[in-house]
Protein backbone atom coordinates (compact mmCIF):
# COMPACT_ATOMS: atom_id res chain seq x y z
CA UNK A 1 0.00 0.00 0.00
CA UNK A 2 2.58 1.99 0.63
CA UNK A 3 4.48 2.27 -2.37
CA UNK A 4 1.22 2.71 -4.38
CA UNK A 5 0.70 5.72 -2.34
CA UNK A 6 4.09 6.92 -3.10
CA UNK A 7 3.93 6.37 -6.86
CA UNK A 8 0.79 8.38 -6.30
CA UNK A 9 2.36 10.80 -4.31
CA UNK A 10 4.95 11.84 -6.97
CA UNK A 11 2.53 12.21 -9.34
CA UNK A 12 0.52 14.86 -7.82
CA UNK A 13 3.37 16.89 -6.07
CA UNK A 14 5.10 16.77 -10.08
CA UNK A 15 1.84 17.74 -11.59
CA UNK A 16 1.48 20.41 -9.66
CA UNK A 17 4.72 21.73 -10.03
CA UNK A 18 3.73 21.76 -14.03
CA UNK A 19 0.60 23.27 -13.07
CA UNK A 20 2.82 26.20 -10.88
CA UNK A 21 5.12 26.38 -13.99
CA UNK A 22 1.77 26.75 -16.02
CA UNK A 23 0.35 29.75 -13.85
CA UNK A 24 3.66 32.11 -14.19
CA UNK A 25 6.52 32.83 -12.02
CA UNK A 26 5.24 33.88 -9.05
CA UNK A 27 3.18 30.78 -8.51
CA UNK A 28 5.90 28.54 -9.38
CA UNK A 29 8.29 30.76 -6.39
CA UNK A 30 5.21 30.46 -4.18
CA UNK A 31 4.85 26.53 -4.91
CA UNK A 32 8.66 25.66 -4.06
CA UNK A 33 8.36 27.53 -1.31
CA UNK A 34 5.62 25.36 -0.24
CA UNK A 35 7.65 22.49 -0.40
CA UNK A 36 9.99 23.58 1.22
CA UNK A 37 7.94 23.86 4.02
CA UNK A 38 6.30 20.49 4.15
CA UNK A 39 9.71 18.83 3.65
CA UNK A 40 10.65 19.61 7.15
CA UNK A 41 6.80 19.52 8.70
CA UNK A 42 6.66 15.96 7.12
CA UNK A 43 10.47 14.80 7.68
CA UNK A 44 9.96 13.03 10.77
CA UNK A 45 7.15 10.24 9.74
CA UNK A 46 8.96 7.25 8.62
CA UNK A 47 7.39 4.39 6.75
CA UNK A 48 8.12 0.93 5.24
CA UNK A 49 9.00 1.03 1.58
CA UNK A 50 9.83 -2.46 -0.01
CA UNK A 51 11.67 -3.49 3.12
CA UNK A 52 13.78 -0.76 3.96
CA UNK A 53 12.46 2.33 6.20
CA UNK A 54 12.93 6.19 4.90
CA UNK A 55 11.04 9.11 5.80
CA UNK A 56 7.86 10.50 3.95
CA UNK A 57 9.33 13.78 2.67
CA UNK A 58 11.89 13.02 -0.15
CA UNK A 59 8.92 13.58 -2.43
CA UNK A 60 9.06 17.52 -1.28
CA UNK A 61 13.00 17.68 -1.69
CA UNK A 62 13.00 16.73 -5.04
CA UNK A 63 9.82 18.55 -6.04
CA UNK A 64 11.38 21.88 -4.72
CA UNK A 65 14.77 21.24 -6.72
CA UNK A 66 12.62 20.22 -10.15
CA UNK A 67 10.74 23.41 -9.48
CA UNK A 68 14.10 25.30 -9.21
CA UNK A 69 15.73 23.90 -12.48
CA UNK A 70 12.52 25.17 -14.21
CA UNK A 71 12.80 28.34 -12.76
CA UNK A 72 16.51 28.44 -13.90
CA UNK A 73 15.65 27.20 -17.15
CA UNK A 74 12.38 29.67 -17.83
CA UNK A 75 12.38 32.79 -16.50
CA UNK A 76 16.45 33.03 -15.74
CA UNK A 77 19.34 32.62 -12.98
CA UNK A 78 17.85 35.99 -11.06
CA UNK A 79 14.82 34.48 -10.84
CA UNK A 80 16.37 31.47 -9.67
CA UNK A 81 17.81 33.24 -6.89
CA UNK A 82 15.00 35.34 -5.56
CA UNK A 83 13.61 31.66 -5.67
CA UNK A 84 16.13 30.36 -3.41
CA UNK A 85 15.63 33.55 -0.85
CA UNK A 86 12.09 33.06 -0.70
CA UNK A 87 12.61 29.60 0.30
CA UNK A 88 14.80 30.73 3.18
CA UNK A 89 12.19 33.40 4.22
CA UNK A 90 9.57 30.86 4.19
CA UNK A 91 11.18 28.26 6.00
CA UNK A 92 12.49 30.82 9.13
CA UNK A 93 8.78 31.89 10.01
CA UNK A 94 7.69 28.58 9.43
CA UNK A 95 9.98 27.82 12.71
CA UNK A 96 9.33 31.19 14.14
CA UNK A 97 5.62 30.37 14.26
CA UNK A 98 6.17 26.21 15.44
CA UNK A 99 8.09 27.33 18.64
CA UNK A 100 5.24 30.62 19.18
CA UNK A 101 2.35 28.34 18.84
CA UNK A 102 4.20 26.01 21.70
CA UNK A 103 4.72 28.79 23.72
CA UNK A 104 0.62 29.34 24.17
CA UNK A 105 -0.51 27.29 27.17
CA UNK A 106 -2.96 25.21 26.08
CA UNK A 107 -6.62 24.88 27.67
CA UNK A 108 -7.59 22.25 29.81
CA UNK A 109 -9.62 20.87 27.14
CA UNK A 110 -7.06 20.71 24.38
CA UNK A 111 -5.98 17.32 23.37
CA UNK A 112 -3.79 18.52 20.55
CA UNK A 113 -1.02 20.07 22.09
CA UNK A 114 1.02 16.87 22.79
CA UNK A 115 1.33 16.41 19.12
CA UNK A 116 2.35 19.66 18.33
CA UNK A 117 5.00 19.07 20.20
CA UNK A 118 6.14 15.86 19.27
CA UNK A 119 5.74 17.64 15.62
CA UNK A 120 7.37 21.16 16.28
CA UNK A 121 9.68 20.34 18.99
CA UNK A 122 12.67 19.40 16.74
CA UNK A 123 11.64 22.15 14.30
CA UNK A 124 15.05 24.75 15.42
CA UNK A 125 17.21 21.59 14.64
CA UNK A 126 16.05 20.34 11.71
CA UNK A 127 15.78 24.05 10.41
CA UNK A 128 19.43 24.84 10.79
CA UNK A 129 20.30 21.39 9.37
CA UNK A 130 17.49 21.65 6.28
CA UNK A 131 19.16 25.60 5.65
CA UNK A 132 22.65 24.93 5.40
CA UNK A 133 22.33 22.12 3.33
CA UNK A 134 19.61 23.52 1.47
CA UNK A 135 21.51 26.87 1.03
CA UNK A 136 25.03 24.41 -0.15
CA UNK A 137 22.77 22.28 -2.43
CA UNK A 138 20.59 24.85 -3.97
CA UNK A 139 23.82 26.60 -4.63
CA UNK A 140 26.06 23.55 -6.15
CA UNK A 141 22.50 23.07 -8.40
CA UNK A 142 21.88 26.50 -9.82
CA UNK A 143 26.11 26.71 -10.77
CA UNK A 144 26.17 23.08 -12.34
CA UNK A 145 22.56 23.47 -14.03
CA UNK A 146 24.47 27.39 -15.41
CA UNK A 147 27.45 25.16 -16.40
CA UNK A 148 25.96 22.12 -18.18
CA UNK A 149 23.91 24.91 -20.00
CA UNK A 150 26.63 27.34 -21.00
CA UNK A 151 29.33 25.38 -21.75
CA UNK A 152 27.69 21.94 -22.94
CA UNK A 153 25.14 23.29 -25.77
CA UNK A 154 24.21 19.79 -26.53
CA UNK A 155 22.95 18.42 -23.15
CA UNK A 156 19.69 18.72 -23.42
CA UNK A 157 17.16 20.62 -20.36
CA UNK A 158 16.63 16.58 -19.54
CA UNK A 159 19.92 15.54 -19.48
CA UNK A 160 21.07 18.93 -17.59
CA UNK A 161 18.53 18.40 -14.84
CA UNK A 162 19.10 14.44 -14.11
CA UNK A 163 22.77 15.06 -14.20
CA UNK A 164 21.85 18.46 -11.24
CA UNK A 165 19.34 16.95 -9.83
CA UNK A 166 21.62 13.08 -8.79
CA UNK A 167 24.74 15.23 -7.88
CA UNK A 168 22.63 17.86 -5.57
CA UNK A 169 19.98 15.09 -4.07
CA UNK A 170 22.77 12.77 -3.11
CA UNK A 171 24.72 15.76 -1.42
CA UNK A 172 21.64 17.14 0.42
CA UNK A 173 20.97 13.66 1.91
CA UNK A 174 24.20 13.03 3.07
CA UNK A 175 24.47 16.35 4.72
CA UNK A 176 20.54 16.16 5.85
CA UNK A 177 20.50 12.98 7.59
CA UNK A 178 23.71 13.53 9.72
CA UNK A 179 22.91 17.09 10.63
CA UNK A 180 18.98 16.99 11.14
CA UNK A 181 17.99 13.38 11.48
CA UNK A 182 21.20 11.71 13.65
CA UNK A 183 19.45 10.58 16.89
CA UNK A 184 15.81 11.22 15.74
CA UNK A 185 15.62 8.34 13.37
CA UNK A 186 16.90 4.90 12.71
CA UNK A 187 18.77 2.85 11.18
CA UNK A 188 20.09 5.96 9.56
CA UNK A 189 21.84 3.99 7.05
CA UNK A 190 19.02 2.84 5.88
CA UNK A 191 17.41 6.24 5.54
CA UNK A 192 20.43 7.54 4.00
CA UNK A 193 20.55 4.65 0.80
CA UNK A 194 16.49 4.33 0.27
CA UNK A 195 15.92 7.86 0.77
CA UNK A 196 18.55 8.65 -2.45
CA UNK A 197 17.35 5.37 -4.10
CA UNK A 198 13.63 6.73 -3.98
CA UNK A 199 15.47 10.26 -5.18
CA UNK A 200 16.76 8.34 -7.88
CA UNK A 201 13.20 6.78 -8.52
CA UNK A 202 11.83 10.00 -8.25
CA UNK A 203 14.22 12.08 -10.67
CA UNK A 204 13.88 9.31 -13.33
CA UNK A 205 10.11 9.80 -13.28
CA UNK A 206 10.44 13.25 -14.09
CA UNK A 207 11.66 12.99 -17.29
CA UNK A 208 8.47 12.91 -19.23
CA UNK A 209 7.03 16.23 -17.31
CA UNK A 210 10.23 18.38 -18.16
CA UNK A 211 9.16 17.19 -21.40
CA UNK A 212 5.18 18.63 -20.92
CA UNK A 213 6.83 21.75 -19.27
CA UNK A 214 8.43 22.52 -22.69
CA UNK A 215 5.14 22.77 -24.10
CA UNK A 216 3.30 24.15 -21.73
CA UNK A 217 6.01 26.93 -21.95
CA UNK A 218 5.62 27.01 -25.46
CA UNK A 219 1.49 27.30 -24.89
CA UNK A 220 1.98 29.76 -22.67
CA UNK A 221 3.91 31.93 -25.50
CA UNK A 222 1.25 31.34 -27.57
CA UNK A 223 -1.81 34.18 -28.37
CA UNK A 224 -4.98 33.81 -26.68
């Protein structure tokens, strides 16, 4: 059940993202932002996939990194990088909010608080560990996805983004999973080689939608 949900689950976060790239720029910012977001709300729920246990989120990592190649490819590398900060911006009240909302003392009739905190507790940790190696892979991703398309004219916007997207995903789980995840979840080896085997999975299935985005691009260029 659970990897049907998955395959599911990649579907709709990578149609979306299509559907962002569809509305303009500023949805497409707003919609990796987004991700962003969930990636470290949903980080902590591990579940069984095919024998091996990862966490629920990779889905969100990759879907925010897709998002910025298009961005990089369609409207520029400023873009890009007003992208990237409003990611940041995002993700620092997200965790400004999670430890405020903990802070309210909660009415003898709440029953939700003690899953806030379970939820939000870890939220200052895994924030510093999802921004520095967000801010290191977003940058190695944005220079390599510039090189590839500067200096090899051939490599197509597929092959550019699989060979961005398997360098950046397998640095940003390395550096994710010791710094935000050592201690909270285990075996962390095992996290560590699903959770870039399903980013594999993942990237490979995208290949078809950067594909569609050409022509929705091209749609989008066309009179009404």
């Amino acid at each position: 059940m659970n990897e049907l949900l998955f395959f599911i689950h990649v579907l709709i976060v990578f149609a979306f993202t299509i559907g962002a790239l569809r509305l303009g720029q500023d949805a497409i910012i707003a919609w990796i932002s987004l991700q962003a977001v969930l990636a470290n709300l949903f980080v902590l729920k591990q579940m069984t996939f095919f024998g091996f246990h990862i966490t629920c989120s990779d889905v969100f990592a990759i879907g925010n990194i897709f998002g910025l190649n298009l961005i990089r490819e369609y409207f520029g590398k400023q873009v890009a990088k007003k992208a990237s900060w409003t990611c940041f911006f995002s993700m620092i009240f997200f965790v400004m909010m999670a430890q405020l909302h903990l802070l309210y003392k909660p009415s003898p009739f709440d029953r939700a608080q003690s899953a806030y905190e379970v939820l939000l507790s870890p939220s200052p940790r895994l924030l510093f560990a999802s921004l520095f190696s967000f801010y290191i892979v977003q940058r190695v991703d944005l220079r390599l996805f510039h090189y590839l398309k500067e200096n090899l004219a051939r490599v197509s916007l597929v092959g550019r983004n699989l060979i961005s997207l398997i360098f950046s995903q397998l640095l940003d789980t390395l550096l994710f999973s010791f710094l935000g995840l050592f201690g909270l979840l285990s075996p962390l080896w095992d996290v560590i080689t699903m959770s870039f085997l399903v980013k594999l999975a993942i990237i490979s299935s995208s290949i078809p939608l950067l594909i569609l985005s050409k022509r929705i691009v091209h749609l989008k260029k066309e009179p009404s």
